[in-house]
Protein backbone atom coordinates (compact mmCIF):
# COMPACT_ATOMS: atom_id res chain seq x y z
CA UNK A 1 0.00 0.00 0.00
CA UNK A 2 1.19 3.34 -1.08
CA UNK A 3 0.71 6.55 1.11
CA UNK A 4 2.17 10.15 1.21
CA UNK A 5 2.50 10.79 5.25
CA UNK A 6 1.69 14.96 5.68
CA UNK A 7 3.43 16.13 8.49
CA UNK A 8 1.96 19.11 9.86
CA UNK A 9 4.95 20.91 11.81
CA UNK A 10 4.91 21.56 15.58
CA UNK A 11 1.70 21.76 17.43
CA UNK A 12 -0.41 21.97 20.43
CA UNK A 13 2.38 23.45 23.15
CA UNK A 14 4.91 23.49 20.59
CA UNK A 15 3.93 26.66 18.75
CA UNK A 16 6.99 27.06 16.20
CA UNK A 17 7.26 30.60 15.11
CA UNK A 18 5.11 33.45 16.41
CA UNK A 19 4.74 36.82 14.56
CA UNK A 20 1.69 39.66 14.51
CA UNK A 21 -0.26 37.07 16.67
CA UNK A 22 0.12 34.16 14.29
CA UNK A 23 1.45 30.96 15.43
CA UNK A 24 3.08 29.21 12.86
CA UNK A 25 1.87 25.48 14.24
CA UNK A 26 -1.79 27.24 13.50
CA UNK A 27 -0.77 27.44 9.39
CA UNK A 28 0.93 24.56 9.34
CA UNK A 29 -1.86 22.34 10.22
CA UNK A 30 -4.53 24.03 7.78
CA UNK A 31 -2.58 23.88 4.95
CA UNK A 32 -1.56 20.24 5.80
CA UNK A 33 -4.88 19.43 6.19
CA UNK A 34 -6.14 21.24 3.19
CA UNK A 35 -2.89 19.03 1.05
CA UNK A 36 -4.23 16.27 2.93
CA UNK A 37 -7.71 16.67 1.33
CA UNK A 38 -6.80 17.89 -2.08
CA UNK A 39 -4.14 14.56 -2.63
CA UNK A 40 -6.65 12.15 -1.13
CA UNK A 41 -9.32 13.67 -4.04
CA UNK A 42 -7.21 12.67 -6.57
CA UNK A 43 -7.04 9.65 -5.07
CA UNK A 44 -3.92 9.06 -2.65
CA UNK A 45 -3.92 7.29 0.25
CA UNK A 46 -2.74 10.32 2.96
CA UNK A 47 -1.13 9.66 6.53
CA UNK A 48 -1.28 12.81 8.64
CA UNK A 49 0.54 12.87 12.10
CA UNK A 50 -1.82 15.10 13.31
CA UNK A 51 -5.24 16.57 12.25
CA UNK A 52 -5.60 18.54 15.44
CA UNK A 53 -3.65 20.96 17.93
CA UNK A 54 -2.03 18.81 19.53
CA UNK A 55 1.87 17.93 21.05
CA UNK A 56 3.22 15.11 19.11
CA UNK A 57 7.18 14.91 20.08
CA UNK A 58 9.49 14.50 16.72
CA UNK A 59 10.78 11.27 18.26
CA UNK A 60 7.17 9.93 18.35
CA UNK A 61 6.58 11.54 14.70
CA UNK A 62 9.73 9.59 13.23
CA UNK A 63 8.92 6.65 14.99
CA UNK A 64 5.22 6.46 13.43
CA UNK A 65 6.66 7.74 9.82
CA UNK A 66 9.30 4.60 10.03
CA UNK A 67 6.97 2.07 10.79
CA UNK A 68 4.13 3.15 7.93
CA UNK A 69 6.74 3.34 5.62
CA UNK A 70 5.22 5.74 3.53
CA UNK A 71 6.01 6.37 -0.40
CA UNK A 72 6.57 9.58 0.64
CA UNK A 73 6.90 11.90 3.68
CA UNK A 74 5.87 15.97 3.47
CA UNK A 75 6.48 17.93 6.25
CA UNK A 76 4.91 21.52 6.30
CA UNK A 77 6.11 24.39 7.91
CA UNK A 78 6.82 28.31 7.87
CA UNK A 79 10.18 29.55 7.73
CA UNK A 80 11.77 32.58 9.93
CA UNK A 81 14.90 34.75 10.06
CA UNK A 82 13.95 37.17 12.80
CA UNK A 83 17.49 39.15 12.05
CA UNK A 84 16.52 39.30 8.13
CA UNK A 85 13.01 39.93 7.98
CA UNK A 86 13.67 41.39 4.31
CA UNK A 87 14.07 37.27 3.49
CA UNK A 88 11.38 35.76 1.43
CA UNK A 89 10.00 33.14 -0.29
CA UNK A 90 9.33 29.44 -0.24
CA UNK A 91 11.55 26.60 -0.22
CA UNK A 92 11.82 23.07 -0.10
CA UNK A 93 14.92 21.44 2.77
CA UNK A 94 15.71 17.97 2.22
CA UNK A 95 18.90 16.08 3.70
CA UNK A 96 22.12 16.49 2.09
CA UNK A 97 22.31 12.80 2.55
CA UNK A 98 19.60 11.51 0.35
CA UNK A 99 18.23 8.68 -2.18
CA UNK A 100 17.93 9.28 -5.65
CA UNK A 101 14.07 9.39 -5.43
CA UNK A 102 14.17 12.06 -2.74
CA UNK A 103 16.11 14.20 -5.11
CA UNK A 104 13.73 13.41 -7.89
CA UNK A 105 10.71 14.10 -6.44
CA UNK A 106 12.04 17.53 -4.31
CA UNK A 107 13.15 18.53 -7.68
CA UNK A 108 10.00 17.79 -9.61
CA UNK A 109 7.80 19.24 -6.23
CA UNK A 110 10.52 22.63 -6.49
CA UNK A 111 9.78 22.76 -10.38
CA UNK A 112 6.02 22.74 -10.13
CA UNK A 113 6.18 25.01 -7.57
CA UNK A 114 8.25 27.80 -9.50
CA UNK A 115 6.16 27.21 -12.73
CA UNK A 116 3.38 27.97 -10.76
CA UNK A 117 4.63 31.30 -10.43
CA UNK A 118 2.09 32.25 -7.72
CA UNK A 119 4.65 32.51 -5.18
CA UNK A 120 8.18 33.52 -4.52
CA UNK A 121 10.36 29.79 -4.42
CA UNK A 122 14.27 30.29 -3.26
CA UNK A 123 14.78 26.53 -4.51
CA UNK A 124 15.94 23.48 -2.44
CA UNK A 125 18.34 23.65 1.04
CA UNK A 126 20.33 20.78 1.96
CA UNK A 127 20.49 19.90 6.01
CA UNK A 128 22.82 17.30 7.47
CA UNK A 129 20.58 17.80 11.34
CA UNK A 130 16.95 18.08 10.71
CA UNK A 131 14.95 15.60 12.49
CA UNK A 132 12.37 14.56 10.25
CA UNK A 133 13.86 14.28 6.75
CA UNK A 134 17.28 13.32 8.52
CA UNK A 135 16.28 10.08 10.44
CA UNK A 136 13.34 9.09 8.67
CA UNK A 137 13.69 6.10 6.21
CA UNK A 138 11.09 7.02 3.51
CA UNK A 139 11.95 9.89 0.93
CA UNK A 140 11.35 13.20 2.64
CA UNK A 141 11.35 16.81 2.17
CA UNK A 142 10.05 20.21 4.28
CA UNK A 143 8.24 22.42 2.47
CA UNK A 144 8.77 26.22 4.25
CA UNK A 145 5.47 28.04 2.55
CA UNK A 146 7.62 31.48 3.06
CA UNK A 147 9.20 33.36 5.74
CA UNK A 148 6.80 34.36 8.83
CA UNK A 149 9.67 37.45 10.10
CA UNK A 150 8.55 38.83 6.45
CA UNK A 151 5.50 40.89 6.49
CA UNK A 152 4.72 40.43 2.73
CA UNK A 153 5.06 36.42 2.73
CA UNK A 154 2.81 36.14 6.34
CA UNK A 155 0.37 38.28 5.03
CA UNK A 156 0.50 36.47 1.57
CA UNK A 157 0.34 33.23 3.20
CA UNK A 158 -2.67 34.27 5.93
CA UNK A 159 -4.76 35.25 2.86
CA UNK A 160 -4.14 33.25 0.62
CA UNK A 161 -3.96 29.85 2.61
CA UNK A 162 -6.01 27.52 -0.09
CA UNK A 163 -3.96 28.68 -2.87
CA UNK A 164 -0.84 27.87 -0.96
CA UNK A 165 -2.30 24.31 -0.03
CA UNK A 166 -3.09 23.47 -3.81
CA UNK A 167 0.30 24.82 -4.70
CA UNK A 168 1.46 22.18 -2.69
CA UNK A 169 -1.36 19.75 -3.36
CA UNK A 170 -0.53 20.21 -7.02
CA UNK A 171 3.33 20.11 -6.76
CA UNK A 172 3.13 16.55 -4.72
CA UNK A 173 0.74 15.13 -7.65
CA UNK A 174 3.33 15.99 -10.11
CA UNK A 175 5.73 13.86 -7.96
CA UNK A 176 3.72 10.91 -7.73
CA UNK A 177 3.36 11.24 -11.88
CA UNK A 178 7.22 10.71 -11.60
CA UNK A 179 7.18 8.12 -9.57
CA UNK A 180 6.29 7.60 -5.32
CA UNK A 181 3.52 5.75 -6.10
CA UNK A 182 6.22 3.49 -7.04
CA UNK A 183 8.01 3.92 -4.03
CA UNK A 184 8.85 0.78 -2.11
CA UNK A 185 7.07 -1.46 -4.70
């Protein structure tokens, strides 16, 4: 069985970044949700590690990820530089140690993403330290919808929330037409 796991960042006491009274756990899990819906429409099976506010430690989050074994694992989140809050734009961070699928799909997910041209997308980021695409088995990326600390992006974001979730919706379909529903197979 194939699935896409959506991982929607933080939560519940964990509230990620805060700026002009928005916490970004609060984004996070709408748009994930919204993904979740809009993938599961066109038919995918969807995983998501939490549909509510709630506290769900990374360690229990990787745990669950390893043992579904997904085709594919999306976490969402939104970025923040609070010493460069002229920084903008979306981007995709996936480990520096990967598999060839993970750069396949992050590239096709970054491509659809900039030919959308709805949004600003700074391109990929290589980590060697975080958690959830580092020490998760299953190809994985983060996708950072834009920069909180940037007035432009969090007010982009807050009002445009459903276009940003079938940005992303649409992006992850065009990485399943390369290939994770192949994932694992």
């Amino acid at each position: 069985m194939n699935i896409v796991a959506i991982d929607a960042g933080h939560g519940g006491e964990e509230k990620g970044a805060s700026y002009c009274g928005v916490d970004e756990k609060n984004i996070n899990l709408c748009v994930a949700g919204m993904v979740s819906t809009y993938l599961r429409f066109r038919g995918v099976k969807v995983f998501e590690t939490r549909s509510t506010d709630t506290t769900i430690p990374l360690r229990e989050r990787i745990r669950v990820i390893n043992e579904l074994k997904p085709s594919l694992l999306v976490s969402i989140h939104v970025d923040a530089l609070p010493n460069n809050p002229e920084v903008s734009g979306g981007h995709l961070i996936i480990a520096a140690q990967r598999s060839r699928i993970t750069e396949r799909m992050s590239r096709a997910v970054n491509l659809t993403l900039s030919r959308l041209g709805r949004w600003n997308v700074n391109g990929m980021r290589d980590v060697d330290n975080k958690g959830i695409v580092t020490r998760t088995t299953c190809p994985a990326m983060i996708v950072e919808l834009g920069f909180m600390t940037n007035r432009g992006d969090l007010r982009n974001i807050c009002n445009n929330i459903c276009t940003y979730a079938q940005i992303v919706g649409e992006a992850l379909q065009s990485a399943g037409d390369l290939g994770y529903e192949n994932y694992g197979s």
